[in-house]
Protein backbone atom coordinates (compact mmCIF):
# COMPACT_ATOMS: atom_id res chain seq x y z
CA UNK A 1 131.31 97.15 132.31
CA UNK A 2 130.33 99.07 135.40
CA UNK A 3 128.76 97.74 138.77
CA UNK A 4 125.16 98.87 139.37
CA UNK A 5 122.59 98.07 141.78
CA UNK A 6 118.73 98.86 141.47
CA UNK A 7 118.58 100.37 144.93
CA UNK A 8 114.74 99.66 145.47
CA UNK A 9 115.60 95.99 148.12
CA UNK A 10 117.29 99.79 150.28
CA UNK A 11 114.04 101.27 150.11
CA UNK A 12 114.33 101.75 154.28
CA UNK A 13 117.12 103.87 154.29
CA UNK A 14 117.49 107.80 152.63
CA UNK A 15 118.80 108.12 149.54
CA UNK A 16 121.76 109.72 151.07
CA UNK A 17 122.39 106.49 153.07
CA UNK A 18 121.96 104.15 150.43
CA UNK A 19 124.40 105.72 148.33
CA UNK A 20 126.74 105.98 151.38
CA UNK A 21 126.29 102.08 151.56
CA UNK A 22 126.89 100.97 148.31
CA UNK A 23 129.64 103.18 147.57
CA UNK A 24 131.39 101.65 150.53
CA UNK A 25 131.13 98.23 148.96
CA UNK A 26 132.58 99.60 145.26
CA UNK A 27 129.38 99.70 143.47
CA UNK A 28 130.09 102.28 140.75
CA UNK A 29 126.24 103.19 139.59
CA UNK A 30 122.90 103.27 140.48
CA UNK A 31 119.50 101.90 139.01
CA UNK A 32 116.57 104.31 140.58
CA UNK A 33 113.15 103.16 140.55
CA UNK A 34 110.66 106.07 139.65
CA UNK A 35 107.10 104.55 140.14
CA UNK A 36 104.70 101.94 138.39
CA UNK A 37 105.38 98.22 140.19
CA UNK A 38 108.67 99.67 141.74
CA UNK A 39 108.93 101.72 144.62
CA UNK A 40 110.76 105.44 144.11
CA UNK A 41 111.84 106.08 147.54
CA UNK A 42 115.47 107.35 146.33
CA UNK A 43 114.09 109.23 143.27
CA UNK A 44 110.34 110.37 143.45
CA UNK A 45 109.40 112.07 140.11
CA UNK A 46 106.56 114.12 141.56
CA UNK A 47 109.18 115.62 143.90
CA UNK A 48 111.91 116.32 141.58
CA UNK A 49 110.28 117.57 138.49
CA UNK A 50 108.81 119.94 140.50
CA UNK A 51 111.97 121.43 142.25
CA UNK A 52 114.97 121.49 140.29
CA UNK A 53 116.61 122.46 143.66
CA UNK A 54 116.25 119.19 144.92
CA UNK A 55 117.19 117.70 141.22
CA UNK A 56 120.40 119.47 142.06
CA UNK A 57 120.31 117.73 145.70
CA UNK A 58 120.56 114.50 144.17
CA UNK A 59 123.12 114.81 141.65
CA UNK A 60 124.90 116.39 144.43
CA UNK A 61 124.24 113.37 146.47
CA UNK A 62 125.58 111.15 143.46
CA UNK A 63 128.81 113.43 143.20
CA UNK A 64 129.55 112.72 146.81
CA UNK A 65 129.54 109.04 147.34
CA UNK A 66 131.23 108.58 143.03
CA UNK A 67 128.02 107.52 141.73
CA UNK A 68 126.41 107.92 138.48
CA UNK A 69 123.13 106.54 137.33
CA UNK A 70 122.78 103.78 134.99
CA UNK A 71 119.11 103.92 134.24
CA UNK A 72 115.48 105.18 135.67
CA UNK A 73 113.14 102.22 136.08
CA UNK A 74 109.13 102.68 136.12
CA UNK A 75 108.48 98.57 135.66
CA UNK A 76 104.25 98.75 134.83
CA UNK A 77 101.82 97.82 132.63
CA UNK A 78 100.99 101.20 130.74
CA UNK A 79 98.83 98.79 127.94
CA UNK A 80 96.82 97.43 131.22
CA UNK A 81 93.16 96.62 129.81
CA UNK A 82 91.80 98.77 133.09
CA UNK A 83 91.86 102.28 131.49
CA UNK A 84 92.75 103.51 134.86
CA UNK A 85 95.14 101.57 136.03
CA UNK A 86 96.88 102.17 132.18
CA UNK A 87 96.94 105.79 132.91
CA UNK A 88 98.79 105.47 136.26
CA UNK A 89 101.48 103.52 134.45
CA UNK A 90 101.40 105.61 131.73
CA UNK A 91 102.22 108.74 133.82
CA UNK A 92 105.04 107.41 135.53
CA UNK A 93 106.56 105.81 132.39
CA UNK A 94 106.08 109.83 131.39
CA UNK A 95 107.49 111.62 134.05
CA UNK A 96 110.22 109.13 134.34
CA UNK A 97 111.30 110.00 130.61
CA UNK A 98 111.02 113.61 131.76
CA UNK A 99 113.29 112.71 134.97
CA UNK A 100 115.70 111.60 132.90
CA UNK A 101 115.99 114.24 130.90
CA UNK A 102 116.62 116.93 133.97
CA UNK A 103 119.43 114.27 135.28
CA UNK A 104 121.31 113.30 131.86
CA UNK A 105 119.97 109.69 132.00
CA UNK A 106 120.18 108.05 128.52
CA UNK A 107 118.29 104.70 129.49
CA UNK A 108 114.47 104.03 131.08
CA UNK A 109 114.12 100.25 132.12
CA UNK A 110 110.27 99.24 132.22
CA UNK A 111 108.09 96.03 130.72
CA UNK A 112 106.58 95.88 127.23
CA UNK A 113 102.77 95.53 129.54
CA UNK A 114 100.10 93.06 128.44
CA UNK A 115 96.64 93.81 127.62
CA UNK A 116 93.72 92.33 127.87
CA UNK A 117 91.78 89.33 125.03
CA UNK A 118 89.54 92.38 123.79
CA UNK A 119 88.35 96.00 124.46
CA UNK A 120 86.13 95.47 127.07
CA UNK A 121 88.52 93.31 129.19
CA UNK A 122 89.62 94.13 133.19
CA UNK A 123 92.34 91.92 133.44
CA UNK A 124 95.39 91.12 131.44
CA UNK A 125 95.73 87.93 129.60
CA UNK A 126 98.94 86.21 129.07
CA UNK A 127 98.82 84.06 126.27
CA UNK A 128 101.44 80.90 126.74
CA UNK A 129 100.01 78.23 123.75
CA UNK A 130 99.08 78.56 120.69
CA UNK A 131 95.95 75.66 120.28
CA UNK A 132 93.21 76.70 120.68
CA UNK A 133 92.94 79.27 117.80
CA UNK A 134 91.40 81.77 120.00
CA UNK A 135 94.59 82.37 121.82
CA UNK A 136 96.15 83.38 118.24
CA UNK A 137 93.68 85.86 117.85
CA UNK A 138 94.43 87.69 121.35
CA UNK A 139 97.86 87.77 120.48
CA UNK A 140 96.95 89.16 117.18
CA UNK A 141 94.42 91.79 118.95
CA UNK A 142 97.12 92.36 121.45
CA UNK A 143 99.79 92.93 119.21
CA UNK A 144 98.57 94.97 116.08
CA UNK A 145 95.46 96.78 118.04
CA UNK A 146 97.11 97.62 121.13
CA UNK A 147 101.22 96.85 121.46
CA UNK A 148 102.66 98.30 118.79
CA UNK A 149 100.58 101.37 118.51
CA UNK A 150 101.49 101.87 121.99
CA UNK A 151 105.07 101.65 121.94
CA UNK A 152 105.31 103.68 118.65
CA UNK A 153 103.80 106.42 120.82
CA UNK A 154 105.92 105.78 123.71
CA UNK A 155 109.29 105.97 121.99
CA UNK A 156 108.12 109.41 120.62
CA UNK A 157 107.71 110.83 124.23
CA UNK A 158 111.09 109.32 125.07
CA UNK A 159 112.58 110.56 122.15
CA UNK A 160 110.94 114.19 122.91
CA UNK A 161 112.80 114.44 126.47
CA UNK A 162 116.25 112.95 124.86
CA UNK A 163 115.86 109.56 126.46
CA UNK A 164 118.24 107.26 123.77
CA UNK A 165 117.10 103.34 125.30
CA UNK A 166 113.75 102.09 126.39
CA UNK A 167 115.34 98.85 127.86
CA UNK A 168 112.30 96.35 128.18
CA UNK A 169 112.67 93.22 130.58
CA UNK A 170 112.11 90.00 129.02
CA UNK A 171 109.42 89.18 131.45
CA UNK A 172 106.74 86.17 131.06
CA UNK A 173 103.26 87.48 132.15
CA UNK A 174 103.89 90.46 129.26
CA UNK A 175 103.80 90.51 125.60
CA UNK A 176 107.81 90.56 125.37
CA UNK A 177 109.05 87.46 127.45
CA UNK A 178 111.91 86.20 125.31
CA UNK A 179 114.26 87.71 122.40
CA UNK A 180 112.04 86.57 119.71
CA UNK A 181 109.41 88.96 121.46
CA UNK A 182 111.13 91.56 121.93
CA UNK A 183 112.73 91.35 118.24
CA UNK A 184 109.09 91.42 117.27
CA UNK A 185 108.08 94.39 118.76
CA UNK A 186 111.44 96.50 118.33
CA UNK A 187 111.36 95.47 114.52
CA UNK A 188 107.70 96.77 114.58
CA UNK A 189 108.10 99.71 116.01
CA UNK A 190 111.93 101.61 116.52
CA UNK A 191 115.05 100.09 117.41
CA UNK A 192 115.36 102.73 120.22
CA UNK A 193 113.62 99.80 122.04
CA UNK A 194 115.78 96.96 123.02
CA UNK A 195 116.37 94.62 125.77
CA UNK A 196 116.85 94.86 129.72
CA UNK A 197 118.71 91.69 129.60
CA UNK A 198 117.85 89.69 132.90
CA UNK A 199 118.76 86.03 133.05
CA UNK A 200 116.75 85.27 135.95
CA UNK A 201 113.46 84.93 133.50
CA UNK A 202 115.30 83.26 130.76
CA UNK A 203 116.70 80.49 132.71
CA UNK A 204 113.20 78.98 134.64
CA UNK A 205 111.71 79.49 131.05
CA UNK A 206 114.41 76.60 130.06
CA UNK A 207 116.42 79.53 127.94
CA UNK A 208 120.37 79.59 127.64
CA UNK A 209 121.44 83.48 128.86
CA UNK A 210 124.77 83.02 126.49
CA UNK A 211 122.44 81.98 123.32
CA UNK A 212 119.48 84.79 124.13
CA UNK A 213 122.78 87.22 124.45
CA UNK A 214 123.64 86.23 121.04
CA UNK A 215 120.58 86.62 119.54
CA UNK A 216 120.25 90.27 121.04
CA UNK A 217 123.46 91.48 119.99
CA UNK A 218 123.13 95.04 119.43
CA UNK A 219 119.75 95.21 121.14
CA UNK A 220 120.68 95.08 125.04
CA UNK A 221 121.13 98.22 126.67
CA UNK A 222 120.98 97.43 130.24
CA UNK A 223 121.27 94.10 132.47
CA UNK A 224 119.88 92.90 135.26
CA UNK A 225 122.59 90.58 137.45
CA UNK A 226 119.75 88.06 138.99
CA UNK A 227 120.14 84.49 139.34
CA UNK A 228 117.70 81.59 139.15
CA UNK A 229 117.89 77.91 140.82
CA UNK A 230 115.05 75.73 139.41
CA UNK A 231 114.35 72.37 141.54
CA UNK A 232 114.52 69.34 139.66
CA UNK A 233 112.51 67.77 141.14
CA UNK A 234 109.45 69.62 141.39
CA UNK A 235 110.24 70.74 137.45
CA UNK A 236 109.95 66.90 136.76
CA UNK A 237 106.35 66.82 138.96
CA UNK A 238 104.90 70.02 137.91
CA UNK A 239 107.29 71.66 134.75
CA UNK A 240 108.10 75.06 134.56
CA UNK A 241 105.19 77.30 134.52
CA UNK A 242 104.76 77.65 138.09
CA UNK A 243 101.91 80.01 139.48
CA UNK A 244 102.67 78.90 143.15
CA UNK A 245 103.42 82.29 145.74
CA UNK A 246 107.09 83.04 145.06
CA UNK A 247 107.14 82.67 149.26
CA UNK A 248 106.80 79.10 148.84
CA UNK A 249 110.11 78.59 149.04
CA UNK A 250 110.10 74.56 149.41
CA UNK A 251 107.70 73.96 146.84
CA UNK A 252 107.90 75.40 143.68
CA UNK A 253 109.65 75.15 140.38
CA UNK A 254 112.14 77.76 140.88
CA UNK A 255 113.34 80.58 142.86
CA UNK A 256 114.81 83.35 142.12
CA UNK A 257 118.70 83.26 143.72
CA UNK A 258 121.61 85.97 144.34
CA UNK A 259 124.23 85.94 141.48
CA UNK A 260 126.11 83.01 141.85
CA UNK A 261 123.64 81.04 144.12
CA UNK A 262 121.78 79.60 141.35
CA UNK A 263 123.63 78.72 138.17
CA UNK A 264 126.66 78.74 139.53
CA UNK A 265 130.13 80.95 138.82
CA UNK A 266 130.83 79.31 135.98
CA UNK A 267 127.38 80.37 134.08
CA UNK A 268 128.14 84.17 135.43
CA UNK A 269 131.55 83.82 133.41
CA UNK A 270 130.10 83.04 130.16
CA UNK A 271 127.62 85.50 130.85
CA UNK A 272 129.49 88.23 131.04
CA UNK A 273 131.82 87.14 128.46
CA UNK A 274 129.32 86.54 126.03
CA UNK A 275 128.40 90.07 127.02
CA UNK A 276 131.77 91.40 126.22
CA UNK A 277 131.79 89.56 122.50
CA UNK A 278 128.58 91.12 121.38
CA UNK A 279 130.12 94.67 122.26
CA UNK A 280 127.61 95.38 125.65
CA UNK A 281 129.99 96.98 127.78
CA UNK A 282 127.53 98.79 129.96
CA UNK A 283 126.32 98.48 133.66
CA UNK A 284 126.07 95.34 135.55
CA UNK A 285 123.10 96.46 137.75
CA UNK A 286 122.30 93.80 141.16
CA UNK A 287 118.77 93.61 141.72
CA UNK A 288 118.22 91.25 144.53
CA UNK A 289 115.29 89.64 145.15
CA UNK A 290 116.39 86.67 146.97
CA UNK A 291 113.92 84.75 149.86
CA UNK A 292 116.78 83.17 151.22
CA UNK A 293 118.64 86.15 152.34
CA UNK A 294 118.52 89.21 153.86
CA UNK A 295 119.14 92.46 151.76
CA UNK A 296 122.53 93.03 153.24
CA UNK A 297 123.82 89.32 153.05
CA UNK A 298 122.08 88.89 149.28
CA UNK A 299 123.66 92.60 147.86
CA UNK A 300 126.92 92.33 149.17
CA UNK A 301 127.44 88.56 148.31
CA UNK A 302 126.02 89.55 145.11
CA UNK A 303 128.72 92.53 144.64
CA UNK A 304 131.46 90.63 145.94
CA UNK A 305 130.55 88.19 143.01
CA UNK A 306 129.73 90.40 139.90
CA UNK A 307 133.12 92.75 140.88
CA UNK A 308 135.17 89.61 140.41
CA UNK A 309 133.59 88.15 137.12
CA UNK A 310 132.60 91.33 135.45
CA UNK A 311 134.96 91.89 132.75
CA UNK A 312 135.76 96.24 133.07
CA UNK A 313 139.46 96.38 130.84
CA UNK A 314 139.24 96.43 126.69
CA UNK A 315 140.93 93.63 125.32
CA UNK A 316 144.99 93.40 124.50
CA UNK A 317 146.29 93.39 121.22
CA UNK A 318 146.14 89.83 120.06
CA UNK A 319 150.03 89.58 120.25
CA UNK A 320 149.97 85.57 120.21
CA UNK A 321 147.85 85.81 116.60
């Protein structure tokens, strides 16, 4: 396993600093964000696919400060019922395939989208019950008319500019929320598509990380180190699915937490060990989003963590069995 840190939370320093920073606290690889919902300050596709000169600039940059990319991430909603705002996604899910090809990146993190209850909707529509039937038959309009033809485009493009892994983040408010989701839609369509693995989402949704980890065994190729405290309290008033403004820090159901903040040490172990048994050994990529802390405090108490517990040797020989 390698140390990785989506560098988007550094979005206020140049690429050349960032890197400078989190090489100085061991981080091994980078996770660049290259449009849709996440900013692509350190890696801007309409900029580099239009100069390899400054493509070589920041593999150079890389070089310098021992880093190597662990994956491109374009997080959108390319199946957005809004034609427009589909395209947009679209296009950076596009170029960011095409990014990767120019910089020898293997994996492209983004969400499986969500479209609308019918053709002529503006909004997405998450469905989260099954009674009454109507909201089986968005999921089955969602699904069969729009989802899957989608994505069995989609892996085509990535497969025409060499990309190997569409990692999709199990994230509720799109199609694929859980493993059984994203099963669905990777059976349905390629098993080039597999799992960003985040726990953050899993754990407010009442999930176990070590049992979804299970599930997904050969289907995670990339993994989000994010952790999640939910209140007990206000889970007892108000349950889980909590649409309050993630700045309400006091009130809601959950918050998202820096690794180790929320679950606990212990948790991270399994984690990662459960990691280790179903053969991931791939990047360990920090993505802080943390309201308690600043960037600086939340990354580096977040590396300091995740170098510790990540597991980086292969196993001995079982010399005791």
């Amino acid at each position: 396993m390698k140390l990785s840190v989506l560098t988007v939370p550094l979005q206020s320093l140049s690429a050349e600093d960032a890197f400078k920073y989190l090489s100085s606290l061991g981080v091994e690889q980078v996770e660049l964000g290259t449009g849709g919902y996440t900013n692509y300050n350190h890696c801007n596709p309409a900029v580099l696919l239009e100069d390899d000169g400054k493509v070589e600039e920041l593999k150079n940059l890389l070089k310098k400060y021992n880093l190597t990319i662990s994956a491109l991430s374009c997080h959108g909603n390319p199946v957005h019922p809004n034609k427009k705002v589909a395209e947009e996604y679209h296009k950076a899910y596009v170029d960011t395939c095409k990014l990767a090809q120019k910089l020898g990146v293997e994996t492209v993190v983004t969400f499986s989208g969500c479209p609308g209850d019918c053709e002529n909707s503006e909004r997405p529509n998450w469905v989260t019950c099954a009674w009454p039937n109507e909201y089986g038959e968005i999921l089955e309009y969602q699904w069969n008319d729009v989802l899957i033809p989608y994505w069995k485009e989609a892996v085509k493009i990535a497969k025409s500019y060499g990309v190997k892994y569409i990692a999709l983040e199990m994230h509720p408010g799109f199609c694929v929320y859980n493993p059984s989701t994203l099963k669905k839609l990777r059976n349905a369509v390629d098993d080039m598509i597999g799992a960003n693995f985040d726990p953050s989402h899993l754990i407010w949704q009442g999930m176990d990380p070590c049992v979804a980890i299970g599930e997904l065994k050969g289907a995670i190729y990339h993994f989000h180190a994010k952790d999640t405290i939910v209140d007990p309290i206000n889970k007892a008033k108000n349950g889980v699915l909590d649409t309050q403004n993630l700045g309400s820090l006091s009130d809601r159901t959950w918050l998202f937490r820096t690794v180790g903040y929320g679950t606990g040490e212990k948790n991270w172990k399994d984690i990662f060990s459960k990691l280790k048994t179903v053969g991931y050994d791939g990047a360990i990529s920090i993505e802080h989003e943390d309201g308690l802390m600043s960037v600086k405090e939340g990354l580096e108490k977040a590396v300091e963590i995740v170098d510790k517990l990540i597991i980086r040797e292969n196993p001995a020989e079982m010399w005791w069995a």
